[in-house]
N, C-alpha and C. Protein backbone atom coordinates (compact mmCIF):
# COMPACT_ATOMS: atom_id res chain seq x y z
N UNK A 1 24.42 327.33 -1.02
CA UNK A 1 25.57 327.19 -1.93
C UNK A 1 26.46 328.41 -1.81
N UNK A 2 27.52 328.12 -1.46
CA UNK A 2 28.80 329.82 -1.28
C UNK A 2 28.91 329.56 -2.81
N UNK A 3 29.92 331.03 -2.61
CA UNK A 3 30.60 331.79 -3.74
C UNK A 3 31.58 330.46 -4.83
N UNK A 4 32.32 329.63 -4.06
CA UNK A 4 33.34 329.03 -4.82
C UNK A 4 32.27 328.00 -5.25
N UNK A 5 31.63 327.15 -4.95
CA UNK A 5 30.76 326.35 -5.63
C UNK A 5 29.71 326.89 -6.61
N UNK A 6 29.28 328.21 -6.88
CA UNK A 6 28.77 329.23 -8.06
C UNK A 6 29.70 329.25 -9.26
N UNK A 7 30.67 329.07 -8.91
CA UNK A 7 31.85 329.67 -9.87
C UNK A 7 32.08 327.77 -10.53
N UNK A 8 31.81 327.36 -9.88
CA UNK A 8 32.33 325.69 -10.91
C UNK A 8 31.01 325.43 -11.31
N UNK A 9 29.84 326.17 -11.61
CA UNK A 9 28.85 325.95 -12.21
C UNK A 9 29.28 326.23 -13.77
N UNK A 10 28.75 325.53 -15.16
CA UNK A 10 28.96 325.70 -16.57
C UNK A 10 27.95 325.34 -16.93
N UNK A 11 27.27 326.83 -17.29
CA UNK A 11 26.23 326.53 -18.19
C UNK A 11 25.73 326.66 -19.37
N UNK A 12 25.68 325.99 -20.37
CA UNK A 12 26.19 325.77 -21.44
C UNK A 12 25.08 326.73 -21.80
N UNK A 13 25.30 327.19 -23.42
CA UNK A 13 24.69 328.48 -24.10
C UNK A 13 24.47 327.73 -25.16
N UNK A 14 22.84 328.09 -25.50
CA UNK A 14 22.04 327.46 -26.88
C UNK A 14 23.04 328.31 -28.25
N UNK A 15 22.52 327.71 -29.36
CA UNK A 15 23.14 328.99 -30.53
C UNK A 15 21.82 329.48 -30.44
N UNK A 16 22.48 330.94 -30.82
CA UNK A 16 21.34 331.96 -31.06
C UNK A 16 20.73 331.61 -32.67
N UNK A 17 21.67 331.32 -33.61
CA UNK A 17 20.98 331.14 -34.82
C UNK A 17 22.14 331.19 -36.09
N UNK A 18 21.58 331.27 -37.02
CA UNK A 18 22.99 332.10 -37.80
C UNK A 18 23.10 333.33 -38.64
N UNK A 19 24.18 333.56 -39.05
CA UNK A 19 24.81 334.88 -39.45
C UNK A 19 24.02 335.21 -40.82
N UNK A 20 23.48 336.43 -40.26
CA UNK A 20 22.54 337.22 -41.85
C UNK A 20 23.57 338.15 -42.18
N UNK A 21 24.82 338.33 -41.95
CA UNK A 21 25.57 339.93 -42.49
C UNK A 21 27.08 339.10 -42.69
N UNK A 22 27.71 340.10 -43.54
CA UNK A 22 29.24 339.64 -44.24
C UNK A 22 29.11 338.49 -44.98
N UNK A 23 30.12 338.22 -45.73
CA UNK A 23 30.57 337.32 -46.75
C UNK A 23 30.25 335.82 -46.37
N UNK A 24 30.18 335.72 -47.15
CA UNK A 24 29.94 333.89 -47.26
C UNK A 24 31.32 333.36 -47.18
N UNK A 25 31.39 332.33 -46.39
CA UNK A 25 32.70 331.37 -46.79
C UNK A 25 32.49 329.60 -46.35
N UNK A 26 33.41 328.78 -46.96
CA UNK A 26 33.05 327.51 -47.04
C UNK A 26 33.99 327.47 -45.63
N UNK A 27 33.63 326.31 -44.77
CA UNK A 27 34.64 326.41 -43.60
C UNK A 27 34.15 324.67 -42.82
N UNK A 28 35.73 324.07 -43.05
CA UNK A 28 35.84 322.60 -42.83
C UNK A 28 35.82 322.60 -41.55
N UNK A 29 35.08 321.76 -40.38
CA UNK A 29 35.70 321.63 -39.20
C UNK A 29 35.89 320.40 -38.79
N UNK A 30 36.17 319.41 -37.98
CA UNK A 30 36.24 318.51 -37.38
C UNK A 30 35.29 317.84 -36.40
N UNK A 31 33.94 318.42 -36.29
CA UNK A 31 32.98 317.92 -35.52
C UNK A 31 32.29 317.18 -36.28
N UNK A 32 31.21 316.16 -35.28
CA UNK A 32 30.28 315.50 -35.85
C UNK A 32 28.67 316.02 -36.10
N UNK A 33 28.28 315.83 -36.72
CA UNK A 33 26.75 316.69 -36.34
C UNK A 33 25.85 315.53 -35.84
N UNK A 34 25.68 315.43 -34.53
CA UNK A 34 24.45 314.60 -34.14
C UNK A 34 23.47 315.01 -33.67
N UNK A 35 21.90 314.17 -33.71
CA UNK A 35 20.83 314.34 -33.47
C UNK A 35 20.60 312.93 -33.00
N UNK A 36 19.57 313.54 -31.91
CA UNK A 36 19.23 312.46 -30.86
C UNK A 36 17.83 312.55 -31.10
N UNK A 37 17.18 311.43 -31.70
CA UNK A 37 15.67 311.05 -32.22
C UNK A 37 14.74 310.81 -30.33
N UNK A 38 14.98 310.40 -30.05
CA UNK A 38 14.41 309.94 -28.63
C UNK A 38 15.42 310.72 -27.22
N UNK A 39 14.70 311.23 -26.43
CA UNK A 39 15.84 312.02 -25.47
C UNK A 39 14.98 311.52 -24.26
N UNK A 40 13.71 310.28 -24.11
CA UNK A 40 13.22 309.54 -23.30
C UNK A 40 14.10 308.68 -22.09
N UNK A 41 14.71 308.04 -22.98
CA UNK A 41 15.63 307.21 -22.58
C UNK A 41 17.17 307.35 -21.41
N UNK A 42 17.79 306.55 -21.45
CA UNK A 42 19.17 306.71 -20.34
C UNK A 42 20.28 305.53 -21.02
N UNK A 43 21.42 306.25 -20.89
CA UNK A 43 22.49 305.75 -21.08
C UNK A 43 22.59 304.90 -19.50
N UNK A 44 22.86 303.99 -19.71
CA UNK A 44 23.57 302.83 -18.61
C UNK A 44 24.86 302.57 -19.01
N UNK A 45 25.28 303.15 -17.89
CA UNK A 45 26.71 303.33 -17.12
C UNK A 45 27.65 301.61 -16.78
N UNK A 46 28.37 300.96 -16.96
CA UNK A 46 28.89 299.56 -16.30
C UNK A 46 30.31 299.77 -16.36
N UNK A 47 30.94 299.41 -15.21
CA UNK A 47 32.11 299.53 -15.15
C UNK A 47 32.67 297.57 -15.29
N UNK A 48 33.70 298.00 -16.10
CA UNK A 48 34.26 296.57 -16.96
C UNK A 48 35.49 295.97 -15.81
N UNK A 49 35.35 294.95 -15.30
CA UNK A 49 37.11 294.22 -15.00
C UNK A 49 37.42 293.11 -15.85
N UNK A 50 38.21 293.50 -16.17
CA UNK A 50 39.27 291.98 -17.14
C UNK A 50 40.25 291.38 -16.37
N UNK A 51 40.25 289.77 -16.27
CA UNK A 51 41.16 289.61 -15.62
C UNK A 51 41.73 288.02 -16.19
N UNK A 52 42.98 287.69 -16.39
CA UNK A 52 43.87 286.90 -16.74
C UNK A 52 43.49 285.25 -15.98
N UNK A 53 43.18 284.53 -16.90
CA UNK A 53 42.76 283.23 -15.75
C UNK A 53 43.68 283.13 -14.39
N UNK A 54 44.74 283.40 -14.27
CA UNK A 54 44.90 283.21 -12.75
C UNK A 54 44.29 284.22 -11.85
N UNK A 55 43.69 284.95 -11.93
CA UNK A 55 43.35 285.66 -11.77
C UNK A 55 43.79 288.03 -11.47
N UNK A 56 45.52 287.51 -11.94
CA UNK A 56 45.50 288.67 -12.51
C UNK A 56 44.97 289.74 -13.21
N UNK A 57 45.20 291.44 -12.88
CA UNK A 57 43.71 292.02 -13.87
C UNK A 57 44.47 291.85 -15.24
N UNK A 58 44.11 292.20 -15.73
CA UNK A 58 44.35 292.76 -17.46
C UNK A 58 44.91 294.33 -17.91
N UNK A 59 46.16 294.04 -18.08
CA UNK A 59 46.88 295.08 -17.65
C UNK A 59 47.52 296.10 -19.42
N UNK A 60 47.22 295.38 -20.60
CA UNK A 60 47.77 295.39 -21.83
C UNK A 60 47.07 295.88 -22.56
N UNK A 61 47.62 297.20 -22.95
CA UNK A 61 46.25 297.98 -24.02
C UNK A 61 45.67 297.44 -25.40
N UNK A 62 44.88 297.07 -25.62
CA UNK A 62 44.46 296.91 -26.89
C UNK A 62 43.67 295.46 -26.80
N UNK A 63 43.77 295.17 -25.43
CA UNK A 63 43.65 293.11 -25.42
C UNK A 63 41.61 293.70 -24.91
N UNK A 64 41.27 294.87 -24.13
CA UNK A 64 39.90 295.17 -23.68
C UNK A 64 39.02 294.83 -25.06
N UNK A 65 39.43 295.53 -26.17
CA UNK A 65 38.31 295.64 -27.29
C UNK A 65 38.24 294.24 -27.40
N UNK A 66 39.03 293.51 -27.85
CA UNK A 66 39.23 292.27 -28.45
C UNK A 66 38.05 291.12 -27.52
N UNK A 67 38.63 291.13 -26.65
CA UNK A 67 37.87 290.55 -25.13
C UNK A 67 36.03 290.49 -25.36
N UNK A 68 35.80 292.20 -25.58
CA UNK A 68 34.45 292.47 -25.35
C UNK A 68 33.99 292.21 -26.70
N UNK A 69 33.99 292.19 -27.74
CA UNK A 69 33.94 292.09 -29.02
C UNK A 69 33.80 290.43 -28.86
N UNK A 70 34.36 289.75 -28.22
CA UNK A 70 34.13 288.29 -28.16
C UNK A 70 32.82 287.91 -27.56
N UNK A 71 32.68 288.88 -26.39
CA UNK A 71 31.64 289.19 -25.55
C UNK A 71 30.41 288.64 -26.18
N UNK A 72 30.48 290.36 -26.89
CA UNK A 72 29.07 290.47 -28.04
C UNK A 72 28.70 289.30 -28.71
N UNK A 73 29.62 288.74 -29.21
CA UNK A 73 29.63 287.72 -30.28
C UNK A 73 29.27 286.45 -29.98
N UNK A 74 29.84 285.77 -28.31
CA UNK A 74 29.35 284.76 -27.89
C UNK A 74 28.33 284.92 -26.98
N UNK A 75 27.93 285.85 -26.28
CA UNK A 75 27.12 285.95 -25.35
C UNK A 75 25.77 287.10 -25.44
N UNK A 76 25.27 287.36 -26.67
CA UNK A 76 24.42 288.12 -27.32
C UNK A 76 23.06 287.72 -26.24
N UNK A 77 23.02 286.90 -26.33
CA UNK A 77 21.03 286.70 -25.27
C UNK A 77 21.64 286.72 -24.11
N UNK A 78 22.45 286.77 -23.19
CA UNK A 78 22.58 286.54 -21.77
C UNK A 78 22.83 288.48 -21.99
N UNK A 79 23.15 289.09 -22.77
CA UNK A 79 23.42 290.42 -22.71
C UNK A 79 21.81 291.11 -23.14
N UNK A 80 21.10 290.36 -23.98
CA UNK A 80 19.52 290.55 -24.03
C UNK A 80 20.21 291.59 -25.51
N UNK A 81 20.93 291.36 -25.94
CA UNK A 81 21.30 291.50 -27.61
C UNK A 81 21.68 293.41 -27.90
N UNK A 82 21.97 293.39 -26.81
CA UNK A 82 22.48 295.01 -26.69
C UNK A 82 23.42 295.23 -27.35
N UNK A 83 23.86 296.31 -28.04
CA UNK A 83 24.63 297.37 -28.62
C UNK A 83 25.41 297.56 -27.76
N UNK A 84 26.57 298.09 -27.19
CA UNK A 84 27.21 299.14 -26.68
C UNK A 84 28.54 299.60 -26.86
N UNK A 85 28.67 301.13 -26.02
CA UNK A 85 30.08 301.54 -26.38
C UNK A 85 31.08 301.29 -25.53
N UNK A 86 32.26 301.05 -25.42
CA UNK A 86 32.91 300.37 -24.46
C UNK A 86 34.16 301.31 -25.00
N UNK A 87 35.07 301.88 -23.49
CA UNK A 87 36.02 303.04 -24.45
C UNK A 87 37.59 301.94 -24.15
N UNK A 88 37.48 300.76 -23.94
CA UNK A 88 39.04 299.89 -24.74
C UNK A 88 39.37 299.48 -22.93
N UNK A 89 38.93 300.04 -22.11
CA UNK A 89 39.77 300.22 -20.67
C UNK A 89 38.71 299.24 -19.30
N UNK A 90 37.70 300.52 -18.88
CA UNK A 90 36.90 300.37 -17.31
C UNK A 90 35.63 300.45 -17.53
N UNK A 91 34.81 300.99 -18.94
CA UNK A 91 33.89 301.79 -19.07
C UNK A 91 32.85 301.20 -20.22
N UNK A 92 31.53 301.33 -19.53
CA UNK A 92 30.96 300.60 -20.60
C UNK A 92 29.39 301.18 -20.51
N UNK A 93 28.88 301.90 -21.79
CA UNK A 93 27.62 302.16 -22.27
C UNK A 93 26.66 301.40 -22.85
N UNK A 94 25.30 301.51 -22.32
CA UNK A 94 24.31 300.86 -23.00
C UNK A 94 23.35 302.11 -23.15
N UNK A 95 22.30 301.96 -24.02
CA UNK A 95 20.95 302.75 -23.98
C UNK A 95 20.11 301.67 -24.03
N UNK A 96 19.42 301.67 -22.25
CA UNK A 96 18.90 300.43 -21.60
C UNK A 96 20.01 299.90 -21.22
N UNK A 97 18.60 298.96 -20.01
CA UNK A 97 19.77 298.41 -19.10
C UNK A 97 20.06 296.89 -19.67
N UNK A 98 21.39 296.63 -19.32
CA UNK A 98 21.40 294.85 -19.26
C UNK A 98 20.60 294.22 -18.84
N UNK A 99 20.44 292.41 -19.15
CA UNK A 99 19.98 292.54 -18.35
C UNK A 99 19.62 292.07 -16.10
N UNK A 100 20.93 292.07 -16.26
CA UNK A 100 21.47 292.19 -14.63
C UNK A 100 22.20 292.99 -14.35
N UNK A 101 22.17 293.46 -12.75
CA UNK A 101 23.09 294.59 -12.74
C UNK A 101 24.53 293.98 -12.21
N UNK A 102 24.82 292.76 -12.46
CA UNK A 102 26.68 291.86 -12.33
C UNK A 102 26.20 290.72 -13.41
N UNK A 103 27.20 290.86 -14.74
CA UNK A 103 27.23 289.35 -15.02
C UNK A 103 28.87 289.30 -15.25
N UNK A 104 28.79 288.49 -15.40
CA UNK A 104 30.16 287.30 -15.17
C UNK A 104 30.42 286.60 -16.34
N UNK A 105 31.63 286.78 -17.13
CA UNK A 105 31.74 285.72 -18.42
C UNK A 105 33.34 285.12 -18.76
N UNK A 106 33.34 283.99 -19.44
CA UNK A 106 34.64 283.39 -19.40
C UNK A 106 34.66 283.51 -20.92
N UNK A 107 35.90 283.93 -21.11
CA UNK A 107 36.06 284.87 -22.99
C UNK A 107 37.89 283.62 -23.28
N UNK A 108 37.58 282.83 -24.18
CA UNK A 108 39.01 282.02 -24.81
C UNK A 108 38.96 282.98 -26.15
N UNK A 109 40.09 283.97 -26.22
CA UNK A 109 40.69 284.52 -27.36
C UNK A 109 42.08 283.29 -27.68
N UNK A 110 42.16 283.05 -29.41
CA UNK A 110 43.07 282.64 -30.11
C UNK A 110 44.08 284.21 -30.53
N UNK A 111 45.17 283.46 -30.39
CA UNK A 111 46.43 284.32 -31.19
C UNK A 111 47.68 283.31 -31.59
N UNK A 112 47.98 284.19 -32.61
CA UNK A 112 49.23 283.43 -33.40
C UNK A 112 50.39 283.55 -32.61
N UNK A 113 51.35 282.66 -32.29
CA UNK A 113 52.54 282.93 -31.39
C UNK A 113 53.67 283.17 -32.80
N UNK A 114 54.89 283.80 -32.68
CA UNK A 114 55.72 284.21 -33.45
C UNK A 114 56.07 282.63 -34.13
N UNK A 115 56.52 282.93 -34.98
CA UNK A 115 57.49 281.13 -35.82
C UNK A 115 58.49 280.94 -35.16
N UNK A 116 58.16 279.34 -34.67
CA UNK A 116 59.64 278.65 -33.69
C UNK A 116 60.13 277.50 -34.54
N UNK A 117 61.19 277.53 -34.47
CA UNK A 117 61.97 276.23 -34.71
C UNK A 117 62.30 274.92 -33.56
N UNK A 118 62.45 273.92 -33.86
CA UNK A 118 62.26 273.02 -33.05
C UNK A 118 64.25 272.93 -32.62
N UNK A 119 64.78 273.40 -33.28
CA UNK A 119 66.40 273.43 -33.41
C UNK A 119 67.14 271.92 -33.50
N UNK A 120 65.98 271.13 -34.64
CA UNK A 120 66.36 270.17 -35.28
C UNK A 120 67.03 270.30 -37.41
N UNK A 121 67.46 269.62 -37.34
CA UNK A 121 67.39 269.74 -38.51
C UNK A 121 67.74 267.92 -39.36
N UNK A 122 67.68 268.13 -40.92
CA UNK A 122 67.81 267.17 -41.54
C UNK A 122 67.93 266.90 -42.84
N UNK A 123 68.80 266.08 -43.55
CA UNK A 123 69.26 265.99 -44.81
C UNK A 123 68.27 266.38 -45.83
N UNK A 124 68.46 267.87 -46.92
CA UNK A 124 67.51 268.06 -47.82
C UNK A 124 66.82 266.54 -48.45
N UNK A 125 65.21 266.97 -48.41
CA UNK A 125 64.90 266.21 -48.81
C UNK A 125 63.99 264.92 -47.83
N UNK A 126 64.49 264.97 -46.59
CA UNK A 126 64.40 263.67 -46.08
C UNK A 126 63.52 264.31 -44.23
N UNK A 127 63.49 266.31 -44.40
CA UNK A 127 62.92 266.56 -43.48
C UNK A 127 61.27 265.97 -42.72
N UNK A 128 60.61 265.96 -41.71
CA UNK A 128 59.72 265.46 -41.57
C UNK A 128 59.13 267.09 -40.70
N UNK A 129 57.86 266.97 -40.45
CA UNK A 129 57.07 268.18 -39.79
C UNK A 129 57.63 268.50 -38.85
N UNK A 130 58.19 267.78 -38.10
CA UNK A 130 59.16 268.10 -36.73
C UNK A 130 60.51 268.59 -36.95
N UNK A 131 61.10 268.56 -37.95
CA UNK A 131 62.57 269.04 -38.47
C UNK A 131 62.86 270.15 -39.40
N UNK A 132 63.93 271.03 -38.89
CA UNK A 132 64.33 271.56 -40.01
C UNK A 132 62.76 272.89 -40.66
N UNK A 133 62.20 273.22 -39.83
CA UNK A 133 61.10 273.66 -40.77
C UNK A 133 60.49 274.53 -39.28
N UNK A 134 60.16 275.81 -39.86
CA UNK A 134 59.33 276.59 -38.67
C UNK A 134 58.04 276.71 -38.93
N UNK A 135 57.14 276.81 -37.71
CA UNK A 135 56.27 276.38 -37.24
C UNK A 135 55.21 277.63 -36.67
N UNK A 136 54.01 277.31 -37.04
CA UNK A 136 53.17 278.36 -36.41
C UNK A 136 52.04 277.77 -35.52
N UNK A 137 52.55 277.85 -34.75
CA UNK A 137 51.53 277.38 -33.09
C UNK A 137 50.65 278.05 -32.92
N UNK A 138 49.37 277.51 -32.92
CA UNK A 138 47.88 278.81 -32.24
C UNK A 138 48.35 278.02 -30.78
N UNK A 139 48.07 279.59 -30.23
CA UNK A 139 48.26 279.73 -27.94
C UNK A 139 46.61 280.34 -27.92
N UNK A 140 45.54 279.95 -26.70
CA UNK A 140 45.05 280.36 -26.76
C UNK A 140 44.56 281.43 -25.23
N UNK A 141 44.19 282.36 -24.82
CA UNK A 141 44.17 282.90 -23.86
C UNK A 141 42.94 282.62 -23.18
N UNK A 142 42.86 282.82 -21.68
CA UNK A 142 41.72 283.08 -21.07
C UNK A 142 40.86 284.15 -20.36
N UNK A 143 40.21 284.74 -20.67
CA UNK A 143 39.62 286.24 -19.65
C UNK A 143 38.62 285.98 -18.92
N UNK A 144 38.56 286.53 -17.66
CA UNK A 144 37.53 286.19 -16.85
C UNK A 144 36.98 287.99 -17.23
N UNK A 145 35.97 288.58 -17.55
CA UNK A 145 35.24 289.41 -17.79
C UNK A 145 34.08 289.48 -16.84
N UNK A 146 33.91 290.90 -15.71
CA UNK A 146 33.37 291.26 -14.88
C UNK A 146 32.28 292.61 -15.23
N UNK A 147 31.07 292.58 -15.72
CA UNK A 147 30.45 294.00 -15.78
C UNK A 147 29.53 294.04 -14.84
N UNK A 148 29.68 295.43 -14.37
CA UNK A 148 28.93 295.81 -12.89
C UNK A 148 28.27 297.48 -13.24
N UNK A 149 27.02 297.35 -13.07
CA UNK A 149 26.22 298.24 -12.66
C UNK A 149 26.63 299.73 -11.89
N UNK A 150 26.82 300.57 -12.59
CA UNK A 150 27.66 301.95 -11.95
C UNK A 150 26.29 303.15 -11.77
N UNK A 151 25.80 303.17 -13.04
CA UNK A 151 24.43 304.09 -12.96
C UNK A 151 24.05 304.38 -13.96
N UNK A 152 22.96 305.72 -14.09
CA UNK A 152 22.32 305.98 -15.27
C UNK A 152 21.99 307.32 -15.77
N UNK A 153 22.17 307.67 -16.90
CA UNK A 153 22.47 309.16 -16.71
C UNK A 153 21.28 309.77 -18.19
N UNK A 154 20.33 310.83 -17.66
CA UNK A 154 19.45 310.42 -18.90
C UNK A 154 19.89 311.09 -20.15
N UNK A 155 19.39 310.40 -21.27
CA UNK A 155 19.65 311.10 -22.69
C UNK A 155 19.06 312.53 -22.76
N UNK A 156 18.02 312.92 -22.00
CA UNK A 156 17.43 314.47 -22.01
C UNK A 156 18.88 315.81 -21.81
N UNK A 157 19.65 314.88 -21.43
CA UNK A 157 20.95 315.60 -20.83
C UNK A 157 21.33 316.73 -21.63
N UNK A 158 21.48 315.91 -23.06
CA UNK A 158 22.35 316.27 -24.55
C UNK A 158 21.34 317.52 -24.82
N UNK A 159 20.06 316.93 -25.24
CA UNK A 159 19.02 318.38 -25.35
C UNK A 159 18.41 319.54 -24.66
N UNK A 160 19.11 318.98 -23.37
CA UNK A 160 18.95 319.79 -22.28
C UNK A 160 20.31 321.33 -22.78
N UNK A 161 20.98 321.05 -22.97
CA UNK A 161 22.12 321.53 -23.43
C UNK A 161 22.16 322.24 -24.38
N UNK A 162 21.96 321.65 -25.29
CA UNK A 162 21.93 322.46 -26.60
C UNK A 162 21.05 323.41 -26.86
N UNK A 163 19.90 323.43 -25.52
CA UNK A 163 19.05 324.47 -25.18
C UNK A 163 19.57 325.49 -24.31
N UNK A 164 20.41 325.32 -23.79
CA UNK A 164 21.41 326.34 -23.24
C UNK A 164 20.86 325.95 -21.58
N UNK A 165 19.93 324.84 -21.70
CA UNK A 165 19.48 324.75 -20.41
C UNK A 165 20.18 323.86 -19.48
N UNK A 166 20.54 324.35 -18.17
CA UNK A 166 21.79 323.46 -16.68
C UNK A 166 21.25 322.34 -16.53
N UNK A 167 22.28 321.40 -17.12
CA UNK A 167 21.96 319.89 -16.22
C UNK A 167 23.35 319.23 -15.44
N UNK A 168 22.89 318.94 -14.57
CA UNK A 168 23.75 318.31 -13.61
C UNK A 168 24.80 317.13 -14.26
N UNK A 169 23.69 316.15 -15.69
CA UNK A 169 24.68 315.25 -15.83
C UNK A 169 25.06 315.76 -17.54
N UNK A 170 24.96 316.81 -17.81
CA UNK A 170 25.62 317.09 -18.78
C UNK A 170 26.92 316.63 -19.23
N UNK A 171 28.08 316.76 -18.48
CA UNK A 171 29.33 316.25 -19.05
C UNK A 171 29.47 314.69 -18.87
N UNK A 172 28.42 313.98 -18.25
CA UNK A 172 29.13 312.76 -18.42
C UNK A 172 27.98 312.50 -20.10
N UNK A 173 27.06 313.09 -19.75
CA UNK A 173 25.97 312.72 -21.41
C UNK A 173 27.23 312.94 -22.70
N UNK A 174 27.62 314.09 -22.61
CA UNK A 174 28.97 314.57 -23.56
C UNK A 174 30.15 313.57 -23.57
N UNK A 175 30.61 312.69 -22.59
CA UNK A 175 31.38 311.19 -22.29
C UNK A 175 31.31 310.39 -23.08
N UNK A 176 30.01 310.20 -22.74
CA UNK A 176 29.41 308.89 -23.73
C UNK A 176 29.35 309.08 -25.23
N UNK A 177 28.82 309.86 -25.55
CA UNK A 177 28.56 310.82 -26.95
C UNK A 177 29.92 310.30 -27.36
N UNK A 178 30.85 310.95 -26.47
CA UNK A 178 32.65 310.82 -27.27
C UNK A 178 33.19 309.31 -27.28
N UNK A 179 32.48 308.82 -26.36
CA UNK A 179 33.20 307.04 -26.14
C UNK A 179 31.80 306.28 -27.82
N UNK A 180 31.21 306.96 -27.93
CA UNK A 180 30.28 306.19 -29.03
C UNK A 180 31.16 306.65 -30.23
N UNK A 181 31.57 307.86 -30.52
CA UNK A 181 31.82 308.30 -31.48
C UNK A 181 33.31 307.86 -32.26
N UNK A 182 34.46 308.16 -30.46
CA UNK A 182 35.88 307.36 -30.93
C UNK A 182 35.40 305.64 -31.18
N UNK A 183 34.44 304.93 -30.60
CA UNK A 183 34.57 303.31 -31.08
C UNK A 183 33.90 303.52 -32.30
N UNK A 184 33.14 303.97 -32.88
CA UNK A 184 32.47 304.47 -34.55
C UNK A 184 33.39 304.46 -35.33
N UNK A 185 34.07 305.99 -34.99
CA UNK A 185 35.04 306.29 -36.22
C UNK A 185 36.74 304.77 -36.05
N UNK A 186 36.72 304.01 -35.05
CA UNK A 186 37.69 302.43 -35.01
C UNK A 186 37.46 301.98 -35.64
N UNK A 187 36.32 301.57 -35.10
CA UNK A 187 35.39 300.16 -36.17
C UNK A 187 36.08 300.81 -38.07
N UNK A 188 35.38 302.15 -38.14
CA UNK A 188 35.31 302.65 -39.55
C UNK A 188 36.85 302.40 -39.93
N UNK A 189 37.78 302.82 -39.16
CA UNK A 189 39.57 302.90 -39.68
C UNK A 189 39.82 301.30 -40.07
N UNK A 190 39.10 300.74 -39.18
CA UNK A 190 39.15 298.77 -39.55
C UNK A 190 39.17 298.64 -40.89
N UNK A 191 37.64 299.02 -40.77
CA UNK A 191 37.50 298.24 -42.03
C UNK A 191 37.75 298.44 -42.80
N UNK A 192 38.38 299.50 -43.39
CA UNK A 192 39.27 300.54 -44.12
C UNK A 192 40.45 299.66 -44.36
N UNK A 193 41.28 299.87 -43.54
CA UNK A 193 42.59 298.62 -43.02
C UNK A 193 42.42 297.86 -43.95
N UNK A 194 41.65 296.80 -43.57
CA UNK A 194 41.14 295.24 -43.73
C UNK A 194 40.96 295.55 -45.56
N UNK A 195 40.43 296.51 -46.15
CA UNK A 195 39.81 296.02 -46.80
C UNK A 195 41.49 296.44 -48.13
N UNK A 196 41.83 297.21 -47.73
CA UNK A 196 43.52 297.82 -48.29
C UNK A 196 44.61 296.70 -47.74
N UNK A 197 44.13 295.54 -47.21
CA UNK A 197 45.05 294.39 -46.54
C UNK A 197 45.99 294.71 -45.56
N UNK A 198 46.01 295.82 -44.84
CA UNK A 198 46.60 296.18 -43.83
C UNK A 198 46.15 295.55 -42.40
N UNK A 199 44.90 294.55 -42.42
CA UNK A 199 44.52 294.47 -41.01
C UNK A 199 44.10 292.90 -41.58
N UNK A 200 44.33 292.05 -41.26
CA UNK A 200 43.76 290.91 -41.09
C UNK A 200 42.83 290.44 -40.78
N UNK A 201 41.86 291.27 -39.19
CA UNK A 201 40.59 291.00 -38.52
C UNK A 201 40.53 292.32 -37.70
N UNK A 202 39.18 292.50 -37.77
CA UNK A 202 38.24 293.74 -36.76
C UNK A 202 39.18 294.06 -35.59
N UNK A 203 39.51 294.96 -35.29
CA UNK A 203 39.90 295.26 -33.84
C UNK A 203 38.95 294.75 -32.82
């Protein structure tokens, strides 16, 4: 190993402990405090394609969650009833594996199309469903949904770390951690939403 490949080594530093001297103070931060009960185990890695029944990919932010969330919901035993974190885009976590390393699924999402008028009209009174009156059409979409087997990276990673001790897959263990944590704190803003009538349905 030369000099320039030494230097892109980061190796993370345990805490030593905490502060016995100076003042006390209360102090807010923005982190999460987690603990990992089992560090046996491995995050499984799957990389996601979405793609438009003609077979275009899926190109529109916000349409991934929706998609996989259908996933979960219709296809729970062919997934062997897994959990995972999925960060909205390419990327998709399990702890454990699926159970294949390619499955393949066909996802029909409903959505409301805007109110159309038929650009009829007719004497008050005497309108019928087709006249004079706007209209709310359900359109429904199609996704062809592709998850594929990328790799596996173990949970020892995280505690490897916080021991101040070098692991190779440290920053992607720290990835996942953050792709679990931003779909956590979503889900949580939802239902929040939803429940203040700002959101209609789950992201």
């Amino acid at each position: 190993m030369d000099a320039s490949e030494k230097k892109q080594i980061r190796v993370p530093m345990s805490r030593p402990g905490h502060g016995t001297k100076g003042q006390k103070i209360r102090l807010c931060t923005n982190h999460f405090d987690v603990k990992i009960a089992n560090t046996d185990g491995y995050f499984f890695h799957y990389s996601v394609a979405l793609y438009y029944e003609d077979g275009k990919p899926v190109e529109m932010k916000g349409v991934g969650r929706k998609v996989m969330d259908k996933v979960k919901e219709t296809y729970s035993a062919e997934i062997g009833g897994k959990e995972f974190a999925y960060d909205g885009e390419k990327t998709l976590f399990t702890v454990g594996s699926l159970p294949r390393n390619k499955l393949e699924f066909s996802i029909v999402l409903d959505k409301v199309s805007s109110q159309r008028t038929d650009g009829k009209s007719s004497p008050a009174g005497e309108g019928s469903p087709n006249e004079n009156e706007k209209k709310r059409r359900k359109r429904v979409s199609t996704f062809k949904v592709e998850i594929s087997y990328a790799t596996k990276i173990p949970i020892k990673a995280i505690s490897d770390a916080l021991r101040g001790k070098h692991s190779e897959e440290f920053l992607n263990a720290v990835r996942v951690l953050d792709i679990v944590l931003r779909q956590h704190a979503a889900y949580q803003r939802a239902r929040c939403l939803m429940k203040v009538g700002l959101l209609s349905s789950p992201l």
